[in-house]
C-alpha atoms as a PDB file:
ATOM      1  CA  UNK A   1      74.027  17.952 -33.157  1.00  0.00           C
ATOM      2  CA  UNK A   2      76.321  15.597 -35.398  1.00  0.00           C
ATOM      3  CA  UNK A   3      77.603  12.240 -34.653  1.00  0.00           C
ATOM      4  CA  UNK A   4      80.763  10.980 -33.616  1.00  0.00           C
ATOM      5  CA  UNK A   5      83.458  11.690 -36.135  1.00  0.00           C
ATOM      6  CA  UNK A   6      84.827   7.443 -36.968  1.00  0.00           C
ATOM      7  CA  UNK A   7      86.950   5.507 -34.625  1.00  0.00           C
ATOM      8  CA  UNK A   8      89.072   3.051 -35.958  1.00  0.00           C
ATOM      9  CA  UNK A   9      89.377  -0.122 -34.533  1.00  0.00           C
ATOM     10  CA  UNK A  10      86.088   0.254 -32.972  1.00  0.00           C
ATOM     11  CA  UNK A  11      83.832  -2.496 -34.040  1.00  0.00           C
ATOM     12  CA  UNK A  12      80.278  -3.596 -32.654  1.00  0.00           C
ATOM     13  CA  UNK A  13      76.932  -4.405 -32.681  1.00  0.00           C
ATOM     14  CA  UNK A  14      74.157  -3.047 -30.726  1.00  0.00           C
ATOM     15  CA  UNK A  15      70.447  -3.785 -29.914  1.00  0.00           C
ATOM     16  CA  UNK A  16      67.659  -2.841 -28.210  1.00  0.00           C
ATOM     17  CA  UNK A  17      64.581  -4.559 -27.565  1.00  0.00           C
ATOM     18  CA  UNK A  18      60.702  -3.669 -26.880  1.00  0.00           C
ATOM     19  CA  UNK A  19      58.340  -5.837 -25.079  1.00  0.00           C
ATOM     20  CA  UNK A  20      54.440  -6.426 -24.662  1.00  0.00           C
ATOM     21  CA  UNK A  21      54.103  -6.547 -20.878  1.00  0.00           C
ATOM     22  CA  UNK A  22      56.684  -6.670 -17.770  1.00  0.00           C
ATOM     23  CA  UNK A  23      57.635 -10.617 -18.837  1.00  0.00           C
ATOM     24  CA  UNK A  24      60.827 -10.524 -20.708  1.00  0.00           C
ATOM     25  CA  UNK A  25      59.781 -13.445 -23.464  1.00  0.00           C
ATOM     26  CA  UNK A  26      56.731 -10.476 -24.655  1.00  0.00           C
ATOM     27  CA  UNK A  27      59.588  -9.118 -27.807  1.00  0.00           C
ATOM     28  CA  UNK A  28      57.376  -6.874 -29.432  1.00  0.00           C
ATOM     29  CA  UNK A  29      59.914  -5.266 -31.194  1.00  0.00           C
ATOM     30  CA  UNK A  30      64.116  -5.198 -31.829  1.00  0.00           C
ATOM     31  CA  UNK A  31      66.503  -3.025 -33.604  1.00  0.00           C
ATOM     32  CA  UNK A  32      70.032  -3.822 -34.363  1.00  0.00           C
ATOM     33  CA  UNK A  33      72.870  -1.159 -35.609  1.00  0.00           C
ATOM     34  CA  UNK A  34      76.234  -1.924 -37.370  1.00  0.00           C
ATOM     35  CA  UNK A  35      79.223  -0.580 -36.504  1.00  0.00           C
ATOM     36  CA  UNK A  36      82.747  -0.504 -37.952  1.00  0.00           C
ATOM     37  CA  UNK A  37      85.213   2.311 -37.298  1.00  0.00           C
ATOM     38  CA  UNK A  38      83.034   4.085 -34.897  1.00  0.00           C
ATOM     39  CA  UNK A  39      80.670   4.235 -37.674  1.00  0.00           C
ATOM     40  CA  UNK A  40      77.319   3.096 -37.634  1.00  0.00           C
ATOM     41  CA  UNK A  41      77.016   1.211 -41.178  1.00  0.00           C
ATOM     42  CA  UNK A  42      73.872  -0.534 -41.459  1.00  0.00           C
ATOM     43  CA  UNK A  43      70.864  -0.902 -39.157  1.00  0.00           C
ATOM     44  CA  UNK A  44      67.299  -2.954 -39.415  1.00  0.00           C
ATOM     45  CA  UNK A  45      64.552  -3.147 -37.350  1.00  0.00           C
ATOM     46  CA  UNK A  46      61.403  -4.833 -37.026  1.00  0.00           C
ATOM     47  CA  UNK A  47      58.052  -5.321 -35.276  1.00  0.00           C
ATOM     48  CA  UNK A  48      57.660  -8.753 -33.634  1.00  0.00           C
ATOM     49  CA  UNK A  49      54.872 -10.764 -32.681  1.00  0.00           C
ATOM     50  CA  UNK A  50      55.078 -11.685 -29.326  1.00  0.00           C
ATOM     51  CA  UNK A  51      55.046 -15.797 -28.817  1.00  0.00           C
ATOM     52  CA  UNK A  52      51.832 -16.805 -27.490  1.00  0.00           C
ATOM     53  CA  UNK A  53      51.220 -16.580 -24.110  1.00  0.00           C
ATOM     54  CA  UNK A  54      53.317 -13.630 -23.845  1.00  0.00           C
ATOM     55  CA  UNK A  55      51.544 -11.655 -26.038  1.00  0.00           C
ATOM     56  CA  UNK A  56      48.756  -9.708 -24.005  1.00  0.00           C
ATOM     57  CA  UNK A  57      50.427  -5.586 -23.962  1.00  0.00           C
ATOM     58  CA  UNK A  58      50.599  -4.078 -20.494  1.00  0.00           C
ATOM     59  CA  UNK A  59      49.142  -0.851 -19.950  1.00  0.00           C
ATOM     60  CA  UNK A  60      52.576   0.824 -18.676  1.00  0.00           C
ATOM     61  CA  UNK A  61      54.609  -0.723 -21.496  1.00  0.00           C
ATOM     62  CA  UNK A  62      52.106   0.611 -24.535  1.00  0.00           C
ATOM     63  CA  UNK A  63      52.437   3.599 -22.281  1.00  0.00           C
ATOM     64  CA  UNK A  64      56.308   4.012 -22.906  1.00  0.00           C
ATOM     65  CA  UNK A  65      56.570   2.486 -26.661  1.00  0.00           C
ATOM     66  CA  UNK A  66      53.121   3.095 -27.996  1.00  0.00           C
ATOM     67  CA  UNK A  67      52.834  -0.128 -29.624  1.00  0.00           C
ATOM     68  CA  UNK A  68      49.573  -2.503 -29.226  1.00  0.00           C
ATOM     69  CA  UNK A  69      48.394  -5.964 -30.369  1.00  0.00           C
ATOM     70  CA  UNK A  70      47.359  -4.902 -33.749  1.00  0.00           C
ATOM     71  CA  UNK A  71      50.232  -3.015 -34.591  1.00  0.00           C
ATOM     72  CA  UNK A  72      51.740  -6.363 -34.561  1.00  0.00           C
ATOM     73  CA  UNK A  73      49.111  -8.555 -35.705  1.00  0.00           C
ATOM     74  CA  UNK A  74      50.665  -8.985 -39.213  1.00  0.00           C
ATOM     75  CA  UNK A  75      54.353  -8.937 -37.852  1.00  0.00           C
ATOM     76  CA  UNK A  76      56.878 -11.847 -37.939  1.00  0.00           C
ATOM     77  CA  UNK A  77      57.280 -14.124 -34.529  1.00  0.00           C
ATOM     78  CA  UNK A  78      60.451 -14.026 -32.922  1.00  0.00           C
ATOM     79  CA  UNK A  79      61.241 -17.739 -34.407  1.00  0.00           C
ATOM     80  CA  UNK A  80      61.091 -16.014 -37.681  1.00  0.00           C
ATOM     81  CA  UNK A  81      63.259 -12.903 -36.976  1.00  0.00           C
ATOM     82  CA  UNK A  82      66.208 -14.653 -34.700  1.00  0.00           C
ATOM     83  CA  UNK A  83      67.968 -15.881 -37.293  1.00  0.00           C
ATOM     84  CA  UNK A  84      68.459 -12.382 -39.096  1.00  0.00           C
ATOM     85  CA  UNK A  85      69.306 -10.562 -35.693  1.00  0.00           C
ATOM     86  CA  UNK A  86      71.939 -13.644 -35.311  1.00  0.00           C
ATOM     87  CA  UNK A  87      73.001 -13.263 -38.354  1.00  0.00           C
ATOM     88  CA  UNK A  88      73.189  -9.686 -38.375  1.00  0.00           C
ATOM     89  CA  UNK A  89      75.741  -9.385 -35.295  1.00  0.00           C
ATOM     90  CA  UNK A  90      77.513 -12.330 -36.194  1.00  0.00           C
ATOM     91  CA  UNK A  91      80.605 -12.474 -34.140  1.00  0.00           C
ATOM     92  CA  UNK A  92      80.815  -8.883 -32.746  1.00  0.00           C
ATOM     93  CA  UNK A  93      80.249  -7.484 -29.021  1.00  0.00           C
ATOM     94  CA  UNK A  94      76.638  -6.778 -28.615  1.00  0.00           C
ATOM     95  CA  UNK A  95      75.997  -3.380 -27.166  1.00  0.00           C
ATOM     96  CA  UNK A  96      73.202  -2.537 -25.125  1.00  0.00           C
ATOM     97  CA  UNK A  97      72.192  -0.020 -23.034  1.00  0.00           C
ATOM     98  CA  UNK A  98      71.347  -1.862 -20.138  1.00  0.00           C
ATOM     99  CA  UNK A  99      72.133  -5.451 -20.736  1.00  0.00           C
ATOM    100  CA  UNK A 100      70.274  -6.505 -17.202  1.00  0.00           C
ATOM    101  CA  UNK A 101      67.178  -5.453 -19.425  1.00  0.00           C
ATOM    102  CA  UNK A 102      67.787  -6.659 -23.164  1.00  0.00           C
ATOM    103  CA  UNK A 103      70.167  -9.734 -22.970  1.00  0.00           C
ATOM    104  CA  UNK A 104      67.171 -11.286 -20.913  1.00  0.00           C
ATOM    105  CA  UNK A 105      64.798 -10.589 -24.165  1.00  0.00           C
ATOM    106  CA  UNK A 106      67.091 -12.245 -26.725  1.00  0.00           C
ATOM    107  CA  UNK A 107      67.153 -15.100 -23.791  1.00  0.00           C
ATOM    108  CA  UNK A 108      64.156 -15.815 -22.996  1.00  0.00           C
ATOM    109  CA  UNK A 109      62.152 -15.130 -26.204  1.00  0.00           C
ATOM    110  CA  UNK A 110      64.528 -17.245 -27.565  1.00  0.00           C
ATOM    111  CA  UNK A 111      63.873 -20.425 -24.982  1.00  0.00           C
ATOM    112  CA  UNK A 112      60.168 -20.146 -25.745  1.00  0.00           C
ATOM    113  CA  UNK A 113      60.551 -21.382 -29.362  1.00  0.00           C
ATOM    114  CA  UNK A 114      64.011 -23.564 -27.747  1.00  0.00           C
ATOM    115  CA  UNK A 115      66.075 -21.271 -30.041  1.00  0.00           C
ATOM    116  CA  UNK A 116      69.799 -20.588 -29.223  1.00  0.00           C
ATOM    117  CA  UNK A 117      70.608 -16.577 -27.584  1.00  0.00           C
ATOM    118  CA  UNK A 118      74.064 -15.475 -29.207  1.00  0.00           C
ATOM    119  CA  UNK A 119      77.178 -16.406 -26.687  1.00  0.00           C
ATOM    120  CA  UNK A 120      78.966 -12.965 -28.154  1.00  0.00           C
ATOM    121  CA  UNK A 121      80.174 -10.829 -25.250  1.00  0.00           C
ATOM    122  CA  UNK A 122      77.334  -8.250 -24.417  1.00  0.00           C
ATOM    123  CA  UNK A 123      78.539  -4.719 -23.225  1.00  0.00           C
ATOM    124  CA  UNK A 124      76.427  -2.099 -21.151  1.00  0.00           C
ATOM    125  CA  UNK A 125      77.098   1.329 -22.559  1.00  0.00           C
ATOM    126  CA  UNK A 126      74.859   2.295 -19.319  1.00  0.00           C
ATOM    127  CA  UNK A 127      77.340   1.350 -16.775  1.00  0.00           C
ATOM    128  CA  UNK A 128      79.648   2.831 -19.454  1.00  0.00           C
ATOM    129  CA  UNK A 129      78.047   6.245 -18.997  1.00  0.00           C
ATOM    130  CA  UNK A 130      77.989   5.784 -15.563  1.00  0.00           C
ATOM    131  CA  UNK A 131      81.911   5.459 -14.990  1.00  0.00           C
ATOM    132  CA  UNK A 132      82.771   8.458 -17.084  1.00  0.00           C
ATOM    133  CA  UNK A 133      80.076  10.884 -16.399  1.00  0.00           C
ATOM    134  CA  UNK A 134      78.422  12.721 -14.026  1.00  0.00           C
ATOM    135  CA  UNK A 135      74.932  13.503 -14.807  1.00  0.00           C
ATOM    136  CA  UNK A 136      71.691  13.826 -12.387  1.00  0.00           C
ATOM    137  CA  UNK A 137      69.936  10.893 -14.579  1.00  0.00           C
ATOM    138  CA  UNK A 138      71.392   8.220 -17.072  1.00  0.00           C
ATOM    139  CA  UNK A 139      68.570   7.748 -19.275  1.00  0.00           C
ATOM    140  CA  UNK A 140      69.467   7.376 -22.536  1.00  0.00           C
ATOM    141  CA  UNK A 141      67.797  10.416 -23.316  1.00  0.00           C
ATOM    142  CA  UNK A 142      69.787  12.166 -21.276  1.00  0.00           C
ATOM    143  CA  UNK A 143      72.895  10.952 -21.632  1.00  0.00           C
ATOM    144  CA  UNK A 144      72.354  11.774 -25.599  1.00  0.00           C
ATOM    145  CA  UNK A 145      71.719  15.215 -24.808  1.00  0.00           C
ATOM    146  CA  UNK A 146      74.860  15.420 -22.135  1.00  0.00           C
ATOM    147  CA  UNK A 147      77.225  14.401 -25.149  1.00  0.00           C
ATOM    148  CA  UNK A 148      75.232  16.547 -27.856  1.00  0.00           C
ATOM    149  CA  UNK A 149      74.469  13.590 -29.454  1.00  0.00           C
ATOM    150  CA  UNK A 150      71.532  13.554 -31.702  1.00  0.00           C
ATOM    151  CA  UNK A 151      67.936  13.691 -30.558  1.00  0.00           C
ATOM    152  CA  UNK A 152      65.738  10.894 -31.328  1.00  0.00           C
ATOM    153  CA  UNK A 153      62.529   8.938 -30.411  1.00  0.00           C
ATOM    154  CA  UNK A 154      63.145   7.051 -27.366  1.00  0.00           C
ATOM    155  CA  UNK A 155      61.250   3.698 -26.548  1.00  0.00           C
ATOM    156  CA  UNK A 156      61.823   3.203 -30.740  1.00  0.00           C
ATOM    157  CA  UNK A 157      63.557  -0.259 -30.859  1.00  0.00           C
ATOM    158  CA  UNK A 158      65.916   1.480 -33.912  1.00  0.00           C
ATOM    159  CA  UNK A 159      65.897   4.541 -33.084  1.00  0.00           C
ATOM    160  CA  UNK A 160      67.324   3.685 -29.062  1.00  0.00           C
ATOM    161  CA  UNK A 161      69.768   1.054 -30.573  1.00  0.00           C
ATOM    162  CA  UNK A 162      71.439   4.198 -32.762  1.00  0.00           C
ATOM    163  CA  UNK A 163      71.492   6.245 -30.199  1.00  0.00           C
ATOM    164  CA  UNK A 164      73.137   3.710 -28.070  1.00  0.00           C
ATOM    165  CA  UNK A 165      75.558   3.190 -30.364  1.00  0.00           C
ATOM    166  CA  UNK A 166      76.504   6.957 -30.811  1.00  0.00           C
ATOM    167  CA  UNK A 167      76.569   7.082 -26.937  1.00  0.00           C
ATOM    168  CA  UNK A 168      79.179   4.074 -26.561  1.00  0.00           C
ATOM    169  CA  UNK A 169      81.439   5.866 -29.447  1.00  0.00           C
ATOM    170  CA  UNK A 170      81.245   9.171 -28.073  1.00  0.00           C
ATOM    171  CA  UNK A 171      82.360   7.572 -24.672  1.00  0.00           C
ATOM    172  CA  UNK A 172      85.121   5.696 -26.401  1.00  0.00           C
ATOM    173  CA  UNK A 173      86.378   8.885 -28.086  1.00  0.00           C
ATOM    174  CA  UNK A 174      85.942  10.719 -24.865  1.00  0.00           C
ATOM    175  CA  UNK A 175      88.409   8.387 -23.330  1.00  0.00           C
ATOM    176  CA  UNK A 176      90.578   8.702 -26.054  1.00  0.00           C
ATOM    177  CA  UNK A 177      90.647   4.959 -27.253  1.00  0.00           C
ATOM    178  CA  UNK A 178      89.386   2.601 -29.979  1.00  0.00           C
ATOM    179  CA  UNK A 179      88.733  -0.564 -27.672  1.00  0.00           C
ATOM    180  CA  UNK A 180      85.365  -1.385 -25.991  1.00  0.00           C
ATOM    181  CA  UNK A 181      87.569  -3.444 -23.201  1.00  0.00           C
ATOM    182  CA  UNK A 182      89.776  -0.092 -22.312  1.00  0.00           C
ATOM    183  CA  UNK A 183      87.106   2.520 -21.431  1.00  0.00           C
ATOM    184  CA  UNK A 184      88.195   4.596 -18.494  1.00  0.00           C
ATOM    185  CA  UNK A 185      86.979   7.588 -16.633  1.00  0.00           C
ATOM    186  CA  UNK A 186      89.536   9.746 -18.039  1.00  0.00           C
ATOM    187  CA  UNK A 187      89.855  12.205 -15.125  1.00  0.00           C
ATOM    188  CA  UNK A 188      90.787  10.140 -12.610  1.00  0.00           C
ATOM    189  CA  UNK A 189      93.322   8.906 -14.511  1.00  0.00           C
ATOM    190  CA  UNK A 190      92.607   4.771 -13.617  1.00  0.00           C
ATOM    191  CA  UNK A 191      94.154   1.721 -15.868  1.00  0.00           C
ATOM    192  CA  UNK A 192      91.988   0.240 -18.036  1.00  0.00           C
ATOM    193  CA  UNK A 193      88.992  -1.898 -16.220  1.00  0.00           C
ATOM    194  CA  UNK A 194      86.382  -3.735 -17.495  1.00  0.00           C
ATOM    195  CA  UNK A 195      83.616  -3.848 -14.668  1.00  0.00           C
ATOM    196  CA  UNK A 196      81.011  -2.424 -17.458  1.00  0.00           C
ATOM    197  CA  UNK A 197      81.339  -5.908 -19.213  1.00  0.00           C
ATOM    198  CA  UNK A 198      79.104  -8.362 -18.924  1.00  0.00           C
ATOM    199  CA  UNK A 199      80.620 -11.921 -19.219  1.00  0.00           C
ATOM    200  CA  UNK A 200      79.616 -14.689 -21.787  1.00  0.00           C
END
């Protein structure tokens, strides 16, 4: 299954974030993926401690990612790793898939060590797949395999922030444009609306 062919004009950055337990200040773990042209160019990833007192890992979420206290033992703390996610998307969009789930991460871990969350305009490829297809379930999973998108290893920080950005290209190709602000359910035929965007 390839990847989307490039997009020019299409520009973003997207993330995804693991936690410890069901409190969204546990980051555990993040991935971020470039991408310019519809073209993801450069992607890093990273265990992360969790801060203290937000660091004990639920049974349900070492369930879903696998990861537990001494996988992260020797990792970096969030105070250590915001600046090179910040850095990293700089002044793009932020894609996520599910915003109501990550932006809170990147918000709250961020508070605990009184650290600044990016103001950048976040974008749910979710609701995104949710305008212009019709599928049973939107995991990401599925949605991947609905668009023949590569397989990969979900609950992976990376590995769902690539896939999330192939999904939000594949949609923008699908409805034929090169703008995050301008994608349509192309059957229906609607102007452009942006009720997948999440404001600043």
């Amino acid at each position: 299954m390839p990847v989307p062919p490039p997009l020019p004009g299409l520009s973003f950055t997207a993330i995804d974030f693991e936690t410890a337990n069901p409190n969204k200040a546990s980051v555990c773990a993040v991935g971020v993926a470039r991408v310019r042209d519809g073209q993801v160019v450069e992607t890093h990833g990273t265990l992360v401690r969790p801060p203290a007192g937000y660091d004990d890992f639920g049974y349900y979420n070492v369930r879903a990612h696998g990861i537990q206290a001494q996988h992260v033992s020797g990792a970096p703390s969030w105070a250590a790793v915001h600046a090179t996610i910040v850095d990293f998307i700089g002044a793009d969009p932020i894609v996520a898939y599910n915003v109501p789930a990550d932006r809170p991460v990147f918000e709250q871990a961020s508070a605990v060590y009184r650290l600044a969350a990016p103001r950048n305009e976040w974008v749910d490829a979710l609701r995104m797949a949710r305008r212009q297809l019709t599928l049973p379930k939107y995991s990401l999973p599925h949605v991947t395999t609905a668009l023949r998108l590569p397989s990969f290893t979900h609950h992976d920080a990376l590995a769902d922030t690539i896939a999330a950005a192939h999904v939000t290209v594949a949609l923008c190709h699908q409805a034929g444009i090169a703008r995050l602000a301008d994608v349509v359910t192309t059957a229906a035929g609607r102007p452009p609306r942006t009720a997948y965007r999440v404001s600043r």
